[in-house]
C-alpha atoms as a PDB file:
ATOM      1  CA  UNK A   1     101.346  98.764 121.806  1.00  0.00           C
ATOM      2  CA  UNK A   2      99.992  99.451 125.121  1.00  0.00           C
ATOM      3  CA  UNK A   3     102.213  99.181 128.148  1.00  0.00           C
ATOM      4  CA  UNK A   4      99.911  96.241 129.630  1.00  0.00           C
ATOM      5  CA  UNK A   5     100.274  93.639 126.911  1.00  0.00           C
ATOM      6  CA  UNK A   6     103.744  92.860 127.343  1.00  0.00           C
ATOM      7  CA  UNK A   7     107.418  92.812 128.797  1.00  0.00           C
ATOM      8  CA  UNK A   8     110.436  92.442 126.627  1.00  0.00           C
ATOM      9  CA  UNK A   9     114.096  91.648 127.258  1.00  0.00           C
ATOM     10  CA  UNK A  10     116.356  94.322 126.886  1.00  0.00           C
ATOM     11  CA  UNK A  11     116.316  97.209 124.576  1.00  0.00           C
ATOM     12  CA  UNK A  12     116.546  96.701 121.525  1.00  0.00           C
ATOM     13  CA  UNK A  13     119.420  98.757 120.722  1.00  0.00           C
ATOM     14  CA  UNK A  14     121.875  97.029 123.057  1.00  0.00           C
ATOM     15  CA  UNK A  15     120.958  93.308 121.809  1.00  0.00           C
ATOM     16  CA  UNK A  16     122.591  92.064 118.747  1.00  0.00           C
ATOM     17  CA  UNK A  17     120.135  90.572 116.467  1.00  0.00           C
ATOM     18  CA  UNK A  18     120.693  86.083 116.817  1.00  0.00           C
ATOM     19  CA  UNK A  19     119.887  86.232 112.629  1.00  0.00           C
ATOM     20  CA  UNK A  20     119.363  88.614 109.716  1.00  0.00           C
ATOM     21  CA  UNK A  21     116.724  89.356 107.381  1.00  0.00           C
ATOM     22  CA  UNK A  22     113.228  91.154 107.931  1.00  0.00           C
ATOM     23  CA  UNK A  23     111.713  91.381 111.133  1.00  0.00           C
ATOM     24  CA  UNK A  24     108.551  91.991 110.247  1.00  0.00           C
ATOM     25  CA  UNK A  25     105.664  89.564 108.258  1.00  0.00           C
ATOM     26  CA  UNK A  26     101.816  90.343 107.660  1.00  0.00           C
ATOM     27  CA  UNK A  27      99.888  89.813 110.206  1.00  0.00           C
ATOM     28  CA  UNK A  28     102.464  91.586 112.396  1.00  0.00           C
ATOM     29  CA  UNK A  29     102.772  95.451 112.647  1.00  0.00           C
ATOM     30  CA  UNK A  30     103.800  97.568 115.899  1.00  0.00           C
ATOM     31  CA  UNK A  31     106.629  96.771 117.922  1.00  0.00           C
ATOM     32  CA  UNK A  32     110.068  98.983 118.371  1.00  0.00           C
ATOM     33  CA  UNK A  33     110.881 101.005 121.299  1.00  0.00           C
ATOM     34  CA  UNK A  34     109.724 102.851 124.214  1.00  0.00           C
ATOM     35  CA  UNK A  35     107.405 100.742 125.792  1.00  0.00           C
ATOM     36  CA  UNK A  36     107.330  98.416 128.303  1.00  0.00           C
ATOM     37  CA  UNK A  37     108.082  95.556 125.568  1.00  0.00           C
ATOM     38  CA  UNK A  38     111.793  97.415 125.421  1.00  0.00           C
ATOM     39  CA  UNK A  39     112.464  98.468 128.675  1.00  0.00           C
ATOM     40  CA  UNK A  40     112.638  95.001 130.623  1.00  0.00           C
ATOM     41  CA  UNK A  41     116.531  94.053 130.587  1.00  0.00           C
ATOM     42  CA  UNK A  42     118.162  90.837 131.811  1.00  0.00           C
ATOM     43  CA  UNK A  43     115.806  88.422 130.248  1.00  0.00           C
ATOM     44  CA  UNK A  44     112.936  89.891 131.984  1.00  0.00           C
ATOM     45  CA  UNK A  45     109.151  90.291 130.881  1.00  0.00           C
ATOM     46  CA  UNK A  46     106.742  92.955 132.101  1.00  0.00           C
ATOM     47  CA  UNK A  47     104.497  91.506 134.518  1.00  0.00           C
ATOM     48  CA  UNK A  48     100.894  94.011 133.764  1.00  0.00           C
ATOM     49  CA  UNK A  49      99.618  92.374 137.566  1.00  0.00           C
ATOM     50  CA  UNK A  50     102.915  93.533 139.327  1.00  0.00           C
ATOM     51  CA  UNK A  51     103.581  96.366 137.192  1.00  0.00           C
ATOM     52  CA  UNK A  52     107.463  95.446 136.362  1.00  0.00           C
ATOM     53  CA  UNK A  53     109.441  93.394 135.095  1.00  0.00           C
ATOM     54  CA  UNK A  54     109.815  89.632 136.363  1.00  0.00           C
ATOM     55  CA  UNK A  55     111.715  86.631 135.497  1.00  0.00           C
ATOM     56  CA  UNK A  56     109.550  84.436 133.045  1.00  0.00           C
ATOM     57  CA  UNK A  57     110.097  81.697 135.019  1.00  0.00           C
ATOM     58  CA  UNK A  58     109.801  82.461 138.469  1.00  0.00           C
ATOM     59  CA  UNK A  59     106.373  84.191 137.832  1.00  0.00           C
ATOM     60  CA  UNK A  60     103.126  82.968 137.107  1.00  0.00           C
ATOM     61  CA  UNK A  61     102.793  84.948 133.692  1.00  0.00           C
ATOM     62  CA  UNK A  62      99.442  84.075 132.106  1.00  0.00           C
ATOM     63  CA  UNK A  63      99.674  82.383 128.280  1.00  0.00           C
ATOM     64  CA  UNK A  64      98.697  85.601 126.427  1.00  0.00           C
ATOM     65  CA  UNK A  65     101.170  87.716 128.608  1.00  0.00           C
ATOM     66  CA  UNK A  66     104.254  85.092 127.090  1.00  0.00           C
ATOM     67  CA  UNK A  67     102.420  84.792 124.020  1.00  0.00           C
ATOM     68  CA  UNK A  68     102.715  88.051 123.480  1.00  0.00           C
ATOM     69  CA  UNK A  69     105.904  88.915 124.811  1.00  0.00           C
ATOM     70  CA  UNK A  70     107.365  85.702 122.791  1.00  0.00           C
ATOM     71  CA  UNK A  71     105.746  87.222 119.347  1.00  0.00           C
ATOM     72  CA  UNK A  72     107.185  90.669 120.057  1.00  0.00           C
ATOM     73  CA  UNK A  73     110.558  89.203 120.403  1.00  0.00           C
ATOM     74  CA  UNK A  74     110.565  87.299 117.618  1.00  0.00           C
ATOM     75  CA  UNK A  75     109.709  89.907 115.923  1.00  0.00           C
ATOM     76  CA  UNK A  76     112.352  92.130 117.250  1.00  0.00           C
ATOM     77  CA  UNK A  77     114.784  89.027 115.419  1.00  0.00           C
ATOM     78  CA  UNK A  78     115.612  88.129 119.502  1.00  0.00           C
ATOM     79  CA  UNK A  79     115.063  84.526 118.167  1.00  0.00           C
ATOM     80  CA  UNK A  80     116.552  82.552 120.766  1.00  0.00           C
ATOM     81  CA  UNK A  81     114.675  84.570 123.980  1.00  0.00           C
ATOM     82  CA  UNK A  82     111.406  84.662 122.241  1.00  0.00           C
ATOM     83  CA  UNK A  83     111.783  80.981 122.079  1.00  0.00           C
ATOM     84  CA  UNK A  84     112.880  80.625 125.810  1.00  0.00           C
ATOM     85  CA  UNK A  85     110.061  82.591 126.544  1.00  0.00           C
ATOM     86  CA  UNK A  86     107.381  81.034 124.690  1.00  0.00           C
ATOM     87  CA  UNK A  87     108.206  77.800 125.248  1.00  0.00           C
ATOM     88  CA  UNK A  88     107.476  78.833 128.919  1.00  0.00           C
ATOM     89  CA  UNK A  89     103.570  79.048 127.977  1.00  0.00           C
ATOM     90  CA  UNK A  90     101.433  76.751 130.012  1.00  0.00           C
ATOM     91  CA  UNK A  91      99.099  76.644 127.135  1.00  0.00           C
ATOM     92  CA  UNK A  92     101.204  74.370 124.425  1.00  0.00           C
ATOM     93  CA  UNK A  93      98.456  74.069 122.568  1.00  0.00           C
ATOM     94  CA  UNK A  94      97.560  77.407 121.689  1.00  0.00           C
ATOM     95  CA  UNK A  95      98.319  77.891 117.649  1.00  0.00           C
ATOM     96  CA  UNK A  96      99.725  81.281 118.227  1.00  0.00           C
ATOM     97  CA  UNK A  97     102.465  80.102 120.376  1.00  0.00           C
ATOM     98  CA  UNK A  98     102.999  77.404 118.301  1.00  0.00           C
ATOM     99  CA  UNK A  99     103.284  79.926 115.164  1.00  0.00           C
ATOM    100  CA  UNK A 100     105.345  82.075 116.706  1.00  0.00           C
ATOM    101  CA  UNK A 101     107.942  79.088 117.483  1.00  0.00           C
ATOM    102  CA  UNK A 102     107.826  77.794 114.205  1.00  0.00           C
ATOM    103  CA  UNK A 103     108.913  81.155 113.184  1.00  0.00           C
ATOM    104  CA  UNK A 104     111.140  81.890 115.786  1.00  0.00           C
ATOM    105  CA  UNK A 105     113.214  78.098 114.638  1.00  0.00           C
ATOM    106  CA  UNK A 106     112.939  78.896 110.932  1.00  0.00           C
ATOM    107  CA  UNK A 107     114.696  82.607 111.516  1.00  0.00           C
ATOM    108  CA  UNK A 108     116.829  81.088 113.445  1.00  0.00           C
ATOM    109  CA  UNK A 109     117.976  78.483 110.574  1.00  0.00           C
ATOM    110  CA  UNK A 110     115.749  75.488 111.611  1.00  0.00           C
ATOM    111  CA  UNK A 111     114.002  75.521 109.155  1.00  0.00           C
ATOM    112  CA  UNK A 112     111.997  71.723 109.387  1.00  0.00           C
ATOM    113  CA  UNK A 113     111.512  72.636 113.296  1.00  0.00           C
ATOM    114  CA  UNK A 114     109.494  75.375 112.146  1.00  0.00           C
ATOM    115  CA  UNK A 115     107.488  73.294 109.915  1.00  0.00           C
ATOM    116  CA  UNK A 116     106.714  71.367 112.359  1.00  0.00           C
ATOM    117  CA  UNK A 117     105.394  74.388 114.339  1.00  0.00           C
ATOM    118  CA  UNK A 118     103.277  75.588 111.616  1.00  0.00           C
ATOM    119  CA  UNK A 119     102.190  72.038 110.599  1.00  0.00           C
ATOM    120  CA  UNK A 120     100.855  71.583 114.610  1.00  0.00           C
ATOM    121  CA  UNK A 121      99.322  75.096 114.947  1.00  0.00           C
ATOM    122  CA  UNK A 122      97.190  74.318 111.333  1.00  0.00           C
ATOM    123  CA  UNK A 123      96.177  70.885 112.577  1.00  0.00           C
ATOM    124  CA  UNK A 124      94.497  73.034 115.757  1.00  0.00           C
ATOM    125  CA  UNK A 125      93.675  75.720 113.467  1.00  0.00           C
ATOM    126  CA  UNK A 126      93.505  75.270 109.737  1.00  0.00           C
ATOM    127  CA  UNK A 127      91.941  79.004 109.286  1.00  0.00           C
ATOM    128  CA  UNK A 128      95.253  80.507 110.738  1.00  0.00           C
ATOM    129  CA  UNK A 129      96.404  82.227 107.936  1.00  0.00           C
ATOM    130  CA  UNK A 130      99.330  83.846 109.662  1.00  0.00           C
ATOM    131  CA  UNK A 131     100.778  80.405 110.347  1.00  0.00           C
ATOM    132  CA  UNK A 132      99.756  79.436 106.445  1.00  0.00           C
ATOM    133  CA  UNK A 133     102.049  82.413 105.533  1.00  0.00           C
ATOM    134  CA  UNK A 134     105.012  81.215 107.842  1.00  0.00           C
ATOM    135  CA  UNK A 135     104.433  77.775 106.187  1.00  0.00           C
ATOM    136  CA  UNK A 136     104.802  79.763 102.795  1.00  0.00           C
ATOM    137  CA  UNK A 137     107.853  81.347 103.357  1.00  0.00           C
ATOM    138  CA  UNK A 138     109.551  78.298 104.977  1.00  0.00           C
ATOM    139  CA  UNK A 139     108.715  76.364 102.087  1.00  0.00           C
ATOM    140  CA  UNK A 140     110.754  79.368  99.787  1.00  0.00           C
ATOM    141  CA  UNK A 141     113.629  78.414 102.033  1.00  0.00           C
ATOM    142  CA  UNK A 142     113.752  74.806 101.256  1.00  0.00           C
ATOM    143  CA  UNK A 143     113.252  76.163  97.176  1.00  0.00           C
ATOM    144  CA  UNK A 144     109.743  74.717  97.202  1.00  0.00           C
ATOM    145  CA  UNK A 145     107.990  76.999  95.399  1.00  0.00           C
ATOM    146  CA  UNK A 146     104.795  74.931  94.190  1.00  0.00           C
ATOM    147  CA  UNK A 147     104.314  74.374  98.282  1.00  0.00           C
ATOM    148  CA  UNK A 148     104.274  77.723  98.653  1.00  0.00           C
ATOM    149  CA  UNK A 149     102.089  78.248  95.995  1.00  0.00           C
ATOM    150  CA  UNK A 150      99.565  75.757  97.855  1.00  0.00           C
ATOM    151  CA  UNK A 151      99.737  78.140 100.873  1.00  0.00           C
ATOM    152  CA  UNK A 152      99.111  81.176  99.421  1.00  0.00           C
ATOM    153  CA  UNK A 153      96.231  78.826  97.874  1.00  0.00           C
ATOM    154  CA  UNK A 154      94.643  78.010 100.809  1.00  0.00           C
ATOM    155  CA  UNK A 155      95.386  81.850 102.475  1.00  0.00           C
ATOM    156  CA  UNK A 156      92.719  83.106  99.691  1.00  0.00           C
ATOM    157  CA  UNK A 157      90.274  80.395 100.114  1.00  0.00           C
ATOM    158  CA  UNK A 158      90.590  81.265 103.685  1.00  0.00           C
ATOM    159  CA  UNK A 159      90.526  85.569 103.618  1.00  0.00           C
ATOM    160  CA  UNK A 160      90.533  86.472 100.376  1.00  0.00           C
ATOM    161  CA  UNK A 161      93.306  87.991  97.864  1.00  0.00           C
ATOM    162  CA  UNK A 162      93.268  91.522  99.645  1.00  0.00           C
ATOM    163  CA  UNK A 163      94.381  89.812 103.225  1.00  0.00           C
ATOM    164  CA  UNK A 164      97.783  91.243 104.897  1.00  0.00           C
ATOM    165  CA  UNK A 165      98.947  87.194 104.964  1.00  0.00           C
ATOM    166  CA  UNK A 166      98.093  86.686 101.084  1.00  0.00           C
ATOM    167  CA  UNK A 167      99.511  90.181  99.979  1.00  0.00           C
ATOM    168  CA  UNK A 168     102.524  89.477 101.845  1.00  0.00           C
ATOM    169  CA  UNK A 169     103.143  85.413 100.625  1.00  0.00           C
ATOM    170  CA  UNK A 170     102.953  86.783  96.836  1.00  0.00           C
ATOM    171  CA  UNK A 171     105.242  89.353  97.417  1.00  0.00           C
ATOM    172  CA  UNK A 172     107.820  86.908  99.104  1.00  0.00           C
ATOM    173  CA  UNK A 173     107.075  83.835  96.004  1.00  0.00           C
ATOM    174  CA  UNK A 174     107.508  86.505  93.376  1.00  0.00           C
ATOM    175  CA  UNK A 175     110.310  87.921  94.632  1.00  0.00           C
ATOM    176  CA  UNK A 176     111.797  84.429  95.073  1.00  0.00           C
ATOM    177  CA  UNK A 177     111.596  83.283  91.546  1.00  0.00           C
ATOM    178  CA  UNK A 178     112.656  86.447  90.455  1.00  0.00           C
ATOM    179  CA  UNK A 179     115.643  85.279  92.560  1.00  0.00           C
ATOM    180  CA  UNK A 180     115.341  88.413  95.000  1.00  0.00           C
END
C-alpha cells in the first residue's frame, strides 16, 4: 500500500489484537507492516500533506485519509481505534465508512450495531457488495443462515458468482453449516 494513503496506530506487533478470528474478508487484501500504515504509534495517523504522523483529531485529515486509515485498522483486528478513528470522518455518510464500522462493531462482539452499519451504508448504496458480504457474515453470527443466503443472493445479482465478496460469503455459509 503506498506510503500516501494512510497512517496507522502503532505497529502491529506491539498491539494486542481487541478480538480474535480472521482479519481479513474479500474485498480486502494488502495491509501488514512496514509502511506508513504501521509506523504511526500513540494513536496517531499519517498525515500524506504533512508527511507524519498527527493526532486524528487535532488535524484536518480529509474523509478518504480516515477512511482509509479506519479500514486498515480494522483490518489489522485494532477494532476499537479503527472505530475512534473513523468515526472521526466528516463525511458520515460515505458507505465505506459506514461498512467499515459495521464491521469494526460486529468483530468487536456488537453484532446488531454492525447491522445497523451495513443496513445504512446499503440504503446509500445497495450495489456495495462488500457491505452485502459483512451483512452475510453477521447474519452467520446471529445463526441466520437463510439471511445470509439472501446476501450472497443479492452479491451475484449484483457482480456475479466469480466476485471476491460472493466467493468469500459461500465459503463462510458453507463452512457454517458444516459447523466450521
Amino acid at each position: 500500500m503506498p506510503r500516501s494513503a494512510i497512517g496507522i496506530l502503532g505497529a502491529l506487533a506491539l498491539a494486542a489484537p481487541l478480538a480474535a478470528g480472521p482479519a481479513w474478508a474479500a474485498g480486502g487484501g494488502g495491509g501488514g507492516g512496514g509502511n506508513a500504515a504501521t509506523q504511526c504509534t500513540n494513536g496517531k495517523v499519517w498525515d500524506s500533506r504533512q508527511q507524519k504522523c498527527v493526532d486524528p483529531q487535532d488535524s484536518r485529515l480529509d474523509t478518504e485519509t480516515l477512511y482509509a486509515a479506519g479500514r486498515d485498522l480494522a483490518r489489522a483486528e485494532r477494532y476499537g481505534e479503527a472505530i475512534r478513528v473513523l468515526s472521526l470522518a466528516a463525511d458520515r455518510g460515505d458507505p465505506r465508512i459506514l461498512n467499515y464500522l459495521g464491521y469494526a462493531h460486529r468483530k468487536q462482539g456488537r453484532v446488531r450495531v454492525g447491522l445497523g452499519y451495513y443496513q445504512e451504508a446499503l440504503a446509500i448504496d445497495p450495489d456495495f457488495t462488500l457491505a452485502r458480504e459483512y451483512l452475510g457474515e453477521a447474519y452467520l453470527q446471529m445463526g441466520d443462515v437463510a439471511a445470509a443466503e439472501r446476501q450472497l443472493g443479492e452479491i451475484a445479482a449484483r457482480c456475479g458468482t466469480g466476485c471476491a465478496e460472493h466467493a468469500e460469503l459461500e465459503r463462510q455459509i458453507a463452512a457454517h453449516v458444516a459447523g466450521g
